[in-house]
Protein backbone atom coordinates (compact mmCIF):
# COMPACT_ATOMS: atom_id res chain seq x y z
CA UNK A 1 88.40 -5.72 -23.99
CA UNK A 2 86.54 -4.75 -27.16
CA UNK A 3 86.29 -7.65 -29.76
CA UNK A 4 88.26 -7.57 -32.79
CA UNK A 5 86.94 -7.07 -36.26
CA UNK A 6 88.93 -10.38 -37.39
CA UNK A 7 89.87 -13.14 -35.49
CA UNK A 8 90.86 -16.51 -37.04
CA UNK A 9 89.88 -19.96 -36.12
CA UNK A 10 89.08 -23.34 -36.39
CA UNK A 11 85.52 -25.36 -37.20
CA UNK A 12 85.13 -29.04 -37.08
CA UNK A 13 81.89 -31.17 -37.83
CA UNK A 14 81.05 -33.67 -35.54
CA UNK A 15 78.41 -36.96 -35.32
CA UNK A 16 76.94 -36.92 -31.47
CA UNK A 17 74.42 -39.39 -30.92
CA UNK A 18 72.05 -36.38 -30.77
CA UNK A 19 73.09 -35.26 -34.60
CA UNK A 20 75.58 -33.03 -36.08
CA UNK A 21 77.04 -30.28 -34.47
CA UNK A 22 79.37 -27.75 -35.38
CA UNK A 23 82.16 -26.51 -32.74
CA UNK A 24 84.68 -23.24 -33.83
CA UNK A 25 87.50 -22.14 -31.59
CA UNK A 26 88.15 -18.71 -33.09
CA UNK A 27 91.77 -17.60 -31.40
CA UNK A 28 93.67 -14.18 -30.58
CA UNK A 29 97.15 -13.72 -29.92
CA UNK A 30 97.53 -17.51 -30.22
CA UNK A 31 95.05 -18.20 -27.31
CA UNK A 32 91.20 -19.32 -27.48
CA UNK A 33 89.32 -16.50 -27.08
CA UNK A 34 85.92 -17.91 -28.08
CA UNK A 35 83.38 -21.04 -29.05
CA UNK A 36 80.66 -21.50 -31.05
CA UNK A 37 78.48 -24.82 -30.66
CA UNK A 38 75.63 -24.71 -32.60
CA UNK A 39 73.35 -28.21 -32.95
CA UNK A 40 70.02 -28.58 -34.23
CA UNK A 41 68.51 -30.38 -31.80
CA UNK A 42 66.96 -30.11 -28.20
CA UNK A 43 70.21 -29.30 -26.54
CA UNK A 44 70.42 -26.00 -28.46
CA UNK A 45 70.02 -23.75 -25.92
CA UNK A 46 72.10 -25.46 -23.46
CA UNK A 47 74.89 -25.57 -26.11
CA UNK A 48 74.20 -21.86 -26.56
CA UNK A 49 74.85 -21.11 -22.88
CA UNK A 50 77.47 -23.53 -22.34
CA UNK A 51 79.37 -21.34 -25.50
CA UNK A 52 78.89 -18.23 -24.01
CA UNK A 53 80.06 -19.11 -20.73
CA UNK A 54 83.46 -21.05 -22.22
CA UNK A 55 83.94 -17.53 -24.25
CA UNK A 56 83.99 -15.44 -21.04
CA UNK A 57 86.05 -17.64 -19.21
CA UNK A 58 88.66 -18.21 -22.21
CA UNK A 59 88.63 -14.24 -22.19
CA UNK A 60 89.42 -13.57 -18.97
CA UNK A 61 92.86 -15.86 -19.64
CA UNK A 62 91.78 -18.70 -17.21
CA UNK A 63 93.33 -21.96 -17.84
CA UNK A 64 91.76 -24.04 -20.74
CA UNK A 65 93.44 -27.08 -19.88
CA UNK A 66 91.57 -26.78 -16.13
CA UNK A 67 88.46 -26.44 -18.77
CA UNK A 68 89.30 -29.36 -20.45
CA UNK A 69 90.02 -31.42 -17.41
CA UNK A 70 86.71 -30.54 -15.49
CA UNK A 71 84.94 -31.97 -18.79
CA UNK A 72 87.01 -35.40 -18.90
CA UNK A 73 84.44 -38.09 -18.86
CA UNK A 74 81.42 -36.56 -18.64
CA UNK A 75 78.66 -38.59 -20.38
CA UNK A 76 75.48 -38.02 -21.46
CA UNK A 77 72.61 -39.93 -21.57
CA UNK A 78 72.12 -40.21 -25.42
CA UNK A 79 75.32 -41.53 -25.56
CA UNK A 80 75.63 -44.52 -23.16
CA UNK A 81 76.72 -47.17 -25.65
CA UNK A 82 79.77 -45.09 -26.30
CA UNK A 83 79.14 -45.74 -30.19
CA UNK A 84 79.33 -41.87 -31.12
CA UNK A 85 80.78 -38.80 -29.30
CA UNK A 86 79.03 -36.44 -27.42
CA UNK A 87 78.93 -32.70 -27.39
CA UNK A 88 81.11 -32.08 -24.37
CA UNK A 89 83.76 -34.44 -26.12
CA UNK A 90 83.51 -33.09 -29.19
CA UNK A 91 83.94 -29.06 -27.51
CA UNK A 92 87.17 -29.99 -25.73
CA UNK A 93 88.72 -32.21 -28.49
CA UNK A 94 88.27 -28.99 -31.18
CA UNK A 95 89.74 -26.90 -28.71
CA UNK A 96 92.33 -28.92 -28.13
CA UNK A 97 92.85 -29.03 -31.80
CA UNK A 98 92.96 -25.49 -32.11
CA UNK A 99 95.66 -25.23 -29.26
CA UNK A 100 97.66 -28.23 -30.99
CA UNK A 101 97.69 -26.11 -34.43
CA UNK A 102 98.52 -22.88 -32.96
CA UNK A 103 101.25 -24.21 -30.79
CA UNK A 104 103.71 -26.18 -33.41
């Protein structure tokens, strides 16, 4: 399936205890269809990857609430006090905002 022109979405800003970074759900038909993570810090590429790979699955229609389970309390090392959220956190809690809003 060829990519849209347009596709409308959802971007929230979120404190890691890495730095900022910026996740966007952009949707079609109603359904995720991709994610953007992008961080400025040494997790970049990772992040990079990590977006790619949640855009091909949420194109080929697979479950994102499988996604979102699989990524339930996984921590990272950065974050072991639990004072701030991490990236993985912060990816499944804008896409489940972006399923919330699209799903009244």
């Amino acid at each position: 399936m060829e990519r849209p022109n347009k596709l409308s979405g959802l971007t929230i800003k979120h404190k890691t205890g890495c730095g900022v970074i910026y996740v966007t759900v952009n949707g079609l038909n109603n359904k995720p269809y991709e994610i953007f993570i992008k961080g400025n810090f040494h997790c970049g590429a990772m992040l990079e990857s990590l977006s790619k790979s949640l855009s091909l699955i949420m194109r080929e229609g697979s479950d994102i609430q499988e996604i979102i389970t699989q990524f339930k309390g996984i921590r990272c090392f950065n974050n072991e006090d639990r004072t701030q959220s991490n990236c993985i956190f912060c990816i499944t809690s804008t896409i489940q905002e972006y399923i919330k809003e699209n799903f009244k």
